[in-house]
C-alpha atoms as a PDB file:
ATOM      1  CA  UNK A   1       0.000   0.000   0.000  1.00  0.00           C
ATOM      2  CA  UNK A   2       1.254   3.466  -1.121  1.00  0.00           C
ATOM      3  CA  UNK A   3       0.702   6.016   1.595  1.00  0.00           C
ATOM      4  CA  UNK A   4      -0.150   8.804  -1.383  1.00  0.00           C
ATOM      5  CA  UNK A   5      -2.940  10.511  -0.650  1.00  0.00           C
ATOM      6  CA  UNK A   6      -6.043   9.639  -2.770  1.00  0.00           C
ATOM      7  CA  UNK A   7      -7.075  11.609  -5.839  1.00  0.00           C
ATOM      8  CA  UNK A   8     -10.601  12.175  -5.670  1.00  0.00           C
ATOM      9  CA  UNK A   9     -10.741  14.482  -8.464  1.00  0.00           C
ATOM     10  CA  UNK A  10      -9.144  11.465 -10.559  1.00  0.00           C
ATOM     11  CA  UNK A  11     -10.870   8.888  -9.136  1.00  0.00           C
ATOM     12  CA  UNK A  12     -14.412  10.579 -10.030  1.00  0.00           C
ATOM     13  CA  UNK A  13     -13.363  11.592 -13.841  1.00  0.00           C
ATOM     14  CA  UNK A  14     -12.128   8.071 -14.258  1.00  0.00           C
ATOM     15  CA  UNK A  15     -15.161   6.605 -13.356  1.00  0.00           C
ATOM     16  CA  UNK A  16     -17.452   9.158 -15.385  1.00  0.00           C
ATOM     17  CA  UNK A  17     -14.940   8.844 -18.097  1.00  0.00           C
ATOM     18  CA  UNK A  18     -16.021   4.763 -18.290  1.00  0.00           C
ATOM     19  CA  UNK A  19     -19.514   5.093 -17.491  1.00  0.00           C
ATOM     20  CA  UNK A  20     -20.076   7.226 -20.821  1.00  0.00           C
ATOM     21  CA  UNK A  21     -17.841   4.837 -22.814  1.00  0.00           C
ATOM     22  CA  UNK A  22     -19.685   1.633 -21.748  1.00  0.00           C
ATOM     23  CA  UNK A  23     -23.066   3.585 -22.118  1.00  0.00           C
ATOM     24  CA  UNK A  24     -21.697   4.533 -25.985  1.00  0.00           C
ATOM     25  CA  UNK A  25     -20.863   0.744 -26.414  1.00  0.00           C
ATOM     26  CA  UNK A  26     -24.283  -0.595 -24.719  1.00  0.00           C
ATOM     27  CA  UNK A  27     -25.618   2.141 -26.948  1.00  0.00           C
ATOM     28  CA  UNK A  28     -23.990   1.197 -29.935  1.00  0.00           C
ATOM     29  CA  UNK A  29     -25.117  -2.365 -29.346  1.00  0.00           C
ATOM     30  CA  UNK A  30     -28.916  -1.960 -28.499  1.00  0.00           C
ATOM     31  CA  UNK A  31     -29.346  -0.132 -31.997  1.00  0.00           C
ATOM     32  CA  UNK A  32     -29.008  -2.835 -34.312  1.00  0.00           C
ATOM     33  CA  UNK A  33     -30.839  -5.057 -32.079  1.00  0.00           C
ATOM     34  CA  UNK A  34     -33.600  -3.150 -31.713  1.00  0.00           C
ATOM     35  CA  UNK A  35     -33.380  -2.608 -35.642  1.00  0.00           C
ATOM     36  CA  UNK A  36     -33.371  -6.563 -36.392  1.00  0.00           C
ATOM     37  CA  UNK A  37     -37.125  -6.378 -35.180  1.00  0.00           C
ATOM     38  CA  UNK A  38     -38.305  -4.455 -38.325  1.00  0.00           C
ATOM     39  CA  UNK A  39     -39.188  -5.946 -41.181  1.00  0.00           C
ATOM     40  CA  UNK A  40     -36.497  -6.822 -43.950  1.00  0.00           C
ATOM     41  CA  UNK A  41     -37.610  -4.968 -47.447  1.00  0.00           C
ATOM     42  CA  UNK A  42     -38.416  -8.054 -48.727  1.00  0.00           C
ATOM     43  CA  UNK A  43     -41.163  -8.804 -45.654  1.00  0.00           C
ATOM     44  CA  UNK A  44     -42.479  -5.243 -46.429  1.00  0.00           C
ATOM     45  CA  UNK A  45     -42.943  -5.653 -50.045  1.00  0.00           C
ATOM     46  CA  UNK A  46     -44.573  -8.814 -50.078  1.00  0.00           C
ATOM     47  CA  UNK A  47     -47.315  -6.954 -47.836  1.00  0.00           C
ATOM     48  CA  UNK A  48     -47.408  -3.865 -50.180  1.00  0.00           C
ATOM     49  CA  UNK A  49     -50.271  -2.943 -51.969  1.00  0.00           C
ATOM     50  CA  UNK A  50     -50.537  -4.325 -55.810  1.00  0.00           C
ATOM     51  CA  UNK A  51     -51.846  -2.418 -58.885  1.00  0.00           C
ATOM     52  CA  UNK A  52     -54.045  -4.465 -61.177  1.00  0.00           C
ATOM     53  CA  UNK A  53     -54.754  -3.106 -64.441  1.00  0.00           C
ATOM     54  CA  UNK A  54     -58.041  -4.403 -65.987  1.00  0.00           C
ATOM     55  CA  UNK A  55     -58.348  -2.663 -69.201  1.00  0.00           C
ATOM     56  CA  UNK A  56     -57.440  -5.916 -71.264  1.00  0.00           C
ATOM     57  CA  UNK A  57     -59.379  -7.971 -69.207  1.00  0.00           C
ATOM     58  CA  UNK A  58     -62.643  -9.524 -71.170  1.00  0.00           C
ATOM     59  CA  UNK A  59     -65.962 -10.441 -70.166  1.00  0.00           C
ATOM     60  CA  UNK A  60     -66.534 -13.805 -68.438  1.00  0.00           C
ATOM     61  CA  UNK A  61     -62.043 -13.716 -68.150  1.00  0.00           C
ATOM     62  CA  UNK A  62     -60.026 -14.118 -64.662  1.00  0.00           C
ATOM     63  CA  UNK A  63     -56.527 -12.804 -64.122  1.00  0.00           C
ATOM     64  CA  UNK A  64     -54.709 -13.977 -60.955  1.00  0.00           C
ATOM     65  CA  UNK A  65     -52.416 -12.198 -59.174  1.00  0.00           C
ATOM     66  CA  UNK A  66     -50.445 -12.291 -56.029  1.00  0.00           C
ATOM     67  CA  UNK A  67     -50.866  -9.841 -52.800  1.00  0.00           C
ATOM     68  CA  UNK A  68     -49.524 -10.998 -49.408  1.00  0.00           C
ATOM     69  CA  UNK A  69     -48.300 -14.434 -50.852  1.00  0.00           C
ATOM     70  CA  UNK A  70     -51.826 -15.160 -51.556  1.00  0.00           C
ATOM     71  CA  UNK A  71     -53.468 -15.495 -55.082  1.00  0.00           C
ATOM     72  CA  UNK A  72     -56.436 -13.213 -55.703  1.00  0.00           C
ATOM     73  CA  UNK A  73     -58.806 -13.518 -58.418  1.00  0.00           C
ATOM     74  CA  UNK A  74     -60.230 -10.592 -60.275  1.00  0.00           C
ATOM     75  CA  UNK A  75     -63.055 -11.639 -62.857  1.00  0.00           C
ATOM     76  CA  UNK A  76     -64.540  -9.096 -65.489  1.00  0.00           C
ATOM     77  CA  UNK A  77     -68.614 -11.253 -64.914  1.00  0.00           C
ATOM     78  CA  UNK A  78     -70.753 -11.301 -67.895  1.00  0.00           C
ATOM     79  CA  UNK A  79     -74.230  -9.739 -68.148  1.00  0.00           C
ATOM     80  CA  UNK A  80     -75.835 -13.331 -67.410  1.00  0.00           C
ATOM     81  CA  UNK A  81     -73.113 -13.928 -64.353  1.00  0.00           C
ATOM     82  CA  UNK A  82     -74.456 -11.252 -62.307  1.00  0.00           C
ATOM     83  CA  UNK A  83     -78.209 -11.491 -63.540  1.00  0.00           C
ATOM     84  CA  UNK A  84     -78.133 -15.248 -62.819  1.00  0.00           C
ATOM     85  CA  UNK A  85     -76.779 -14.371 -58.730  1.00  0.00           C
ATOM     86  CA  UNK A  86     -79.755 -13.792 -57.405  1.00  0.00           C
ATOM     87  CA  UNK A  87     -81.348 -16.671 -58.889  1.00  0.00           C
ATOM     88  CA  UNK A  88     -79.882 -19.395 -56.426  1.00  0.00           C
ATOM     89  CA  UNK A  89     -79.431 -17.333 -53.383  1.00  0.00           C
ATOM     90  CA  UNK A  90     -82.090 -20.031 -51.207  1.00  0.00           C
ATOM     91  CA  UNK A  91     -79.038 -22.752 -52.119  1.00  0.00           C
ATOM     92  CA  UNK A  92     -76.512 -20.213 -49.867  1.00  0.00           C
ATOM     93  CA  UNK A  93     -75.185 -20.522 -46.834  1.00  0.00           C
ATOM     94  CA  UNK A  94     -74.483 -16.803 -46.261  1.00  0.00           C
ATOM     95  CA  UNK A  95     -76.297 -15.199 -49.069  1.00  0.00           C
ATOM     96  CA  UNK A  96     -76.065 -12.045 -47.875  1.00  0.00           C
ATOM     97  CA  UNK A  97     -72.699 -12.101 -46.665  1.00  0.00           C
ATOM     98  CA  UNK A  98     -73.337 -11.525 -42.930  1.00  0.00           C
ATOM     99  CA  UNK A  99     -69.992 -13.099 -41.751  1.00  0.00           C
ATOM    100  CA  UNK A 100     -67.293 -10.431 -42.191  1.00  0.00           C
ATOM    101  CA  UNK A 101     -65.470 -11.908 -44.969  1.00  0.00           C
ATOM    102  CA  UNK A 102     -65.378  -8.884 -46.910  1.00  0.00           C
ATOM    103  CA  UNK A 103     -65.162  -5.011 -46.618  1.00  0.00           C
ATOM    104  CA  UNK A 104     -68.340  -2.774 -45.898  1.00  0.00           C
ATOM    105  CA  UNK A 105     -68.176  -1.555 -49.423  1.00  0.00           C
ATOM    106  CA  UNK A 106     -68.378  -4.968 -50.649  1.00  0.00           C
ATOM    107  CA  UNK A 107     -71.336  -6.268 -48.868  1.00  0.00           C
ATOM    108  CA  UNK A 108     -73.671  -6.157 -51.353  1.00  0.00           C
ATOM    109  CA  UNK A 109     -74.981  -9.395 -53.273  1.00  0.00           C
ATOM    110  CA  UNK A 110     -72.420  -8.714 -55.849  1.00  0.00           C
ATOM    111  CA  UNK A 111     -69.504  -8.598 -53.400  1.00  0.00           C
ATOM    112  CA  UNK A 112     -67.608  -5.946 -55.093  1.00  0.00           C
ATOM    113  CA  UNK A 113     -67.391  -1.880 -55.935  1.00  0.00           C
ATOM    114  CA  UNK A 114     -68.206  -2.656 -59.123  1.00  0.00           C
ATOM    115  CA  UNK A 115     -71.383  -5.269 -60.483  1.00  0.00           C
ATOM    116  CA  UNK A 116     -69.128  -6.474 -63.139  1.00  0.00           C
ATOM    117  CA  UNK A 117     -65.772  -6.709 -61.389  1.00  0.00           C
ATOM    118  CA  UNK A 118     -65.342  -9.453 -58.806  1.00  0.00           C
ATOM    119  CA  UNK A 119     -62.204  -9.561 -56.698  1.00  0.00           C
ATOM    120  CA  UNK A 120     -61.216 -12.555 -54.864  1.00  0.00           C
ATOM    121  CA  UNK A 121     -58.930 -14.110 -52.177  1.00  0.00           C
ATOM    122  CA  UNK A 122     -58.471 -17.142 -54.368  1.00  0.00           C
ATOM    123  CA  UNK A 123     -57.697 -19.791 -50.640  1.00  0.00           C
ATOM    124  CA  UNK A 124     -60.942 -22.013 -49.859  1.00  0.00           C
ATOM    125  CA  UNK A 125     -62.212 -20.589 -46.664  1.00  0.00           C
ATOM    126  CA  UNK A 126     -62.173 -24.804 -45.895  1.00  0.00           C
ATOM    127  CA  UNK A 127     -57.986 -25.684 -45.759  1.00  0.00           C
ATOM    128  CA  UNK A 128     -56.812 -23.311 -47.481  1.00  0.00           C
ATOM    129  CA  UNK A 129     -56.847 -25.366 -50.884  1.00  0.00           C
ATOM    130  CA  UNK A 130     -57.335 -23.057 -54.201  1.00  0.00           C
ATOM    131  CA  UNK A 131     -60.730 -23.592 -56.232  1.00  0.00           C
ATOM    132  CA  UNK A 132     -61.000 -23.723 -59.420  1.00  0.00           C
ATOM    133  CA  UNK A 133     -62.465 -21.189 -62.003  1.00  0.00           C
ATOM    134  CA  UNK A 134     -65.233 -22.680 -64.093  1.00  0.00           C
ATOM    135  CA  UNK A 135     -67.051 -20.101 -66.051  1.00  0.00           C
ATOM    136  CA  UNK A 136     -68.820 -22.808 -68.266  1.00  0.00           C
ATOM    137  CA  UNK A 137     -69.451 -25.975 -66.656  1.00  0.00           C
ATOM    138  CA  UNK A 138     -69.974 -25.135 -63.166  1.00  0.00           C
ATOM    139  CA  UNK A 139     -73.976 -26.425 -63.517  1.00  0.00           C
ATOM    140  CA  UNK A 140     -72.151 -30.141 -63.348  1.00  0.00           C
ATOM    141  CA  UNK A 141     -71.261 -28.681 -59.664  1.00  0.00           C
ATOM    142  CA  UNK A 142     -74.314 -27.228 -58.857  1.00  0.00           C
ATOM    143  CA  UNK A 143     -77.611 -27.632 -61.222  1.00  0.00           C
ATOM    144  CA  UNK A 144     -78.684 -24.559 -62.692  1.00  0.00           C
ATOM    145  CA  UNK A 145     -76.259 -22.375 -61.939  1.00  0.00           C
ATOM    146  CA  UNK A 146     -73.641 -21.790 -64.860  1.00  0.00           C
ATOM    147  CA  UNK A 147     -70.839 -20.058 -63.631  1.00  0.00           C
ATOM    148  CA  UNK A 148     -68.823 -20.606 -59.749  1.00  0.00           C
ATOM    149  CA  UNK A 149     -65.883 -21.552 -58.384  1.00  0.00           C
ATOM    150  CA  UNK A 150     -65.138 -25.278 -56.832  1.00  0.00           C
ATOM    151  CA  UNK A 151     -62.470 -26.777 -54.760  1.00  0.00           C
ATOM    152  CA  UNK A 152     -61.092 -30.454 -56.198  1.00  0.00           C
ATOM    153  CA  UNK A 153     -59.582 -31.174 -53.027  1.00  0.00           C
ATOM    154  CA  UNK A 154     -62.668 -31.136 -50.680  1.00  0.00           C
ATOM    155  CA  UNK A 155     -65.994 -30.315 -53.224  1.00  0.00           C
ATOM    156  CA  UNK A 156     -66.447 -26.786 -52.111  1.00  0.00           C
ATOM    157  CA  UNK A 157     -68.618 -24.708 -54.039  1.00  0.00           C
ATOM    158  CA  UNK A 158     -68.862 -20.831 -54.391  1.00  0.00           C
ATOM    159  CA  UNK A 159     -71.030 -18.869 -56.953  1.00  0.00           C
ATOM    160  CA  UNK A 160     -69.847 -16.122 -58.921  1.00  0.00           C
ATOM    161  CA  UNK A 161     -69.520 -13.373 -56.497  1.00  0.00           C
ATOM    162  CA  UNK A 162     -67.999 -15.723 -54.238  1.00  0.00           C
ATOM    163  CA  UNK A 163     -70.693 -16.966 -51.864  1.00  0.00           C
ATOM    164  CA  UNK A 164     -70.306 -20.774 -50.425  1.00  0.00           C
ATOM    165  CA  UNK A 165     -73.077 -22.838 -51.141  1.00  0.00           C
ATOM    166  CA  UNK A 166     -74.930 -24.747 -48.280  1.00  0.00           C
ATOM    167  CA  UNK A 167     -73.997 -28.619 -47.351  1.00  0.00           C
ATOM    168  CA  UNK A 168     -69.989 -28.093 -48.554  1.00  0.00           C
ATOM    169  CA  UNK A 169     -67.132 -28.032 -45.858  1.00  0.00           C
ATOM    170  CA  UNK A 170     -66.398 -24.504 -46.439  1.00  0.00           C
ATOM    171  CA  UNK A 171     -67.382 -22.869 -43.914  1.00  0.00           C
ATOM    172  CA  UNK A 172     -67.943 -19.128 -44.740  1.00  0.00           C
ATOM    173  CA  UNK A 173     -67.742 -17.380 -48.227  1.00  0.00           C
ATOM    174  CA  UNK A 174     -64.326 -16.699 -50.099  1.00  0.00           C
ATOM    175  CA  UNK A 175     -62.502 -13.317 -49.009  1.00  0.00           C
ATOM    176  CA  UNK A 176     -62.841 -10.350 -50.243  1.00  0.00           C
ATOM    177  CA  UNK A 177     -59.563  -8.314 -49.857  1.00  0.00           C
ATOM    178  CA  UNK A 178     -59.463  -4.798 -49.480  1.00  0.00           C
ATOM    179  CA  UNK A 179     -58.836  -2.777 -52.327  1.00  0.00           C
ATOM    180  CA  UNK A 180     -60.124   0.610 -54.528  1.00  0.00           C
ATOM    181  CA  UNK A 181     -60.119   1.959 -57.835  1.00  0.00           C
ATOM    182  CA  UNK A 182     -57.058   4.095 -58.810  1.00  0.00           C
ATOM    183  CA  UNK A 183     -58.775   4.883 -62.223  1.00  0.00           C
ATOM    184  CA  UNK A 184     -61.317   3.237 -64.539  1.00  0.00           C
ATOM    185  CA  UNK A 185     -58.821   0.381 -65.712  1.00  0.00           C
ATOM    186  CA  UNK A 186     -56.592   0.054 -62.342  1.00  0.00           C
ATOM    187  CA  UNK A 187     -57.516  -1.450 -58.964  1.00  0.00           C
ATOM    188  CA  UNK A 188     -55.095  -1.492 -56.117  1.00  0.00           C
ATOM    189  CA  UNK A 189     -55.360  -4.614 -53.934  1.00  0.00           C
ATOM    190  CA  UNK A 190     -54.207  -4.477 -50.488  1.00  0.00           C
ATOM    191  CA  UNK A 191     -55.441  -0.582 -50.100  1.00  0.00           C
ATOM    192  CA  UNK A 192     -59.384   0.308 -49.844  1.00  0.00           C
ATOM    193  CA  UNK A 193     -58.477   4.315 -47.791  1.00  0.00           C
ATOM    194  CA  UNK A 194     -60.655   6.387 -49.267  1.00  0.00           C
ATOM    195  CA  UNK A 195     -62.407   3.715 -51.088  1.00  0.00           C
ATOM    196  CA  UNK A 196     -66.741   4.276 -51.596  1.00  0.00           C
END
């Protein structure tokens, strides 16, 4: 032991002196921590809104395309497609889409904005399965009703504005996702602010 007299004046800068560095380094390691949390670019694209544009689409045609890793459907329906809806609505489940499977906007019997443009989560509201489109020979499915959507895997069955049909294993009618018009011929799915 040294017989020095203490420094308290050192002693006290010494310790603020570390203090502040080891607060700089917890600093400097909490930052990128707390910044692995976000999502990457890739996580927040895949969740980004999608522009559609419809002005090649025809009547009675379905283009597919992917929003949140999921396929939606948006069909241009004929004049006899949406005249023929309301013409099987007792063979329904949820005719008039009571369970929130679609926005308020879309809770109409044709399930969309527009009469003649249907928009579609394209996942079986059963397992998850993805019907298929059958404009022509859907009344094999169902008798007397043209036009629907069924699921090979389980025999769902869905009309053309997506509404399940009673005594299937879906439960519910097919999604509706959010979504607006941008102009006459461009929809963007995944973003309904401001939408009518």
């Amino acid at each position: 032991m040294s017989n020095a007299p203490v420094n308290n004046g050192r002693r006290r800068f010494l310790t603020v002196a570390t203090s502040v560095v080891g607060g700089v380094g917890a600093a400097g390691a909490v930052v990128p921590f707390i910044a692995s949390w976000n999502p990457s670019a890739k996580a927040k694209a895949a969740g980004a809104p999608v522009e559609v544009n419809i002005s090649k689409l025809e009547a009675g045609q379905m283009l597919r395309v992917e929003w949140r890793g999921k396929p939606v459907w948006v069909v241009k329906r004929t004049e006899d497609m949406l005249s023929g809806l309301a013409e099987h609505e007792d063979k329904l489940r949820d005719a008039n889409s009571e369970v929130e499977q679609q926005p308020t906007y879309a809770q109409n019997r044709y399930r969309s904005i527009k009469p003649e443009i249907f928009l579609a989560v394209g996942i079986c509201t059963h397992l998850g399965c993805s019907p298929q489109y059958l404009p022509e020979t859907f009344a094999e499915q169902v008798v007397g009703v043209p036009s629907g959507f069924m699921c090979p895997c389980h025999g769902s069955k869905f009309d053309m504005a997506g509404r399940v049909f009673q005594s299937v294993p879906a439960p519910t009618n097919l999604v509706i996702p959010p979504h607006k018009y941008l102009d006459e011929n461009t929809i963007l799915v995944g973003d309904d602010s401001g939408a009518a």
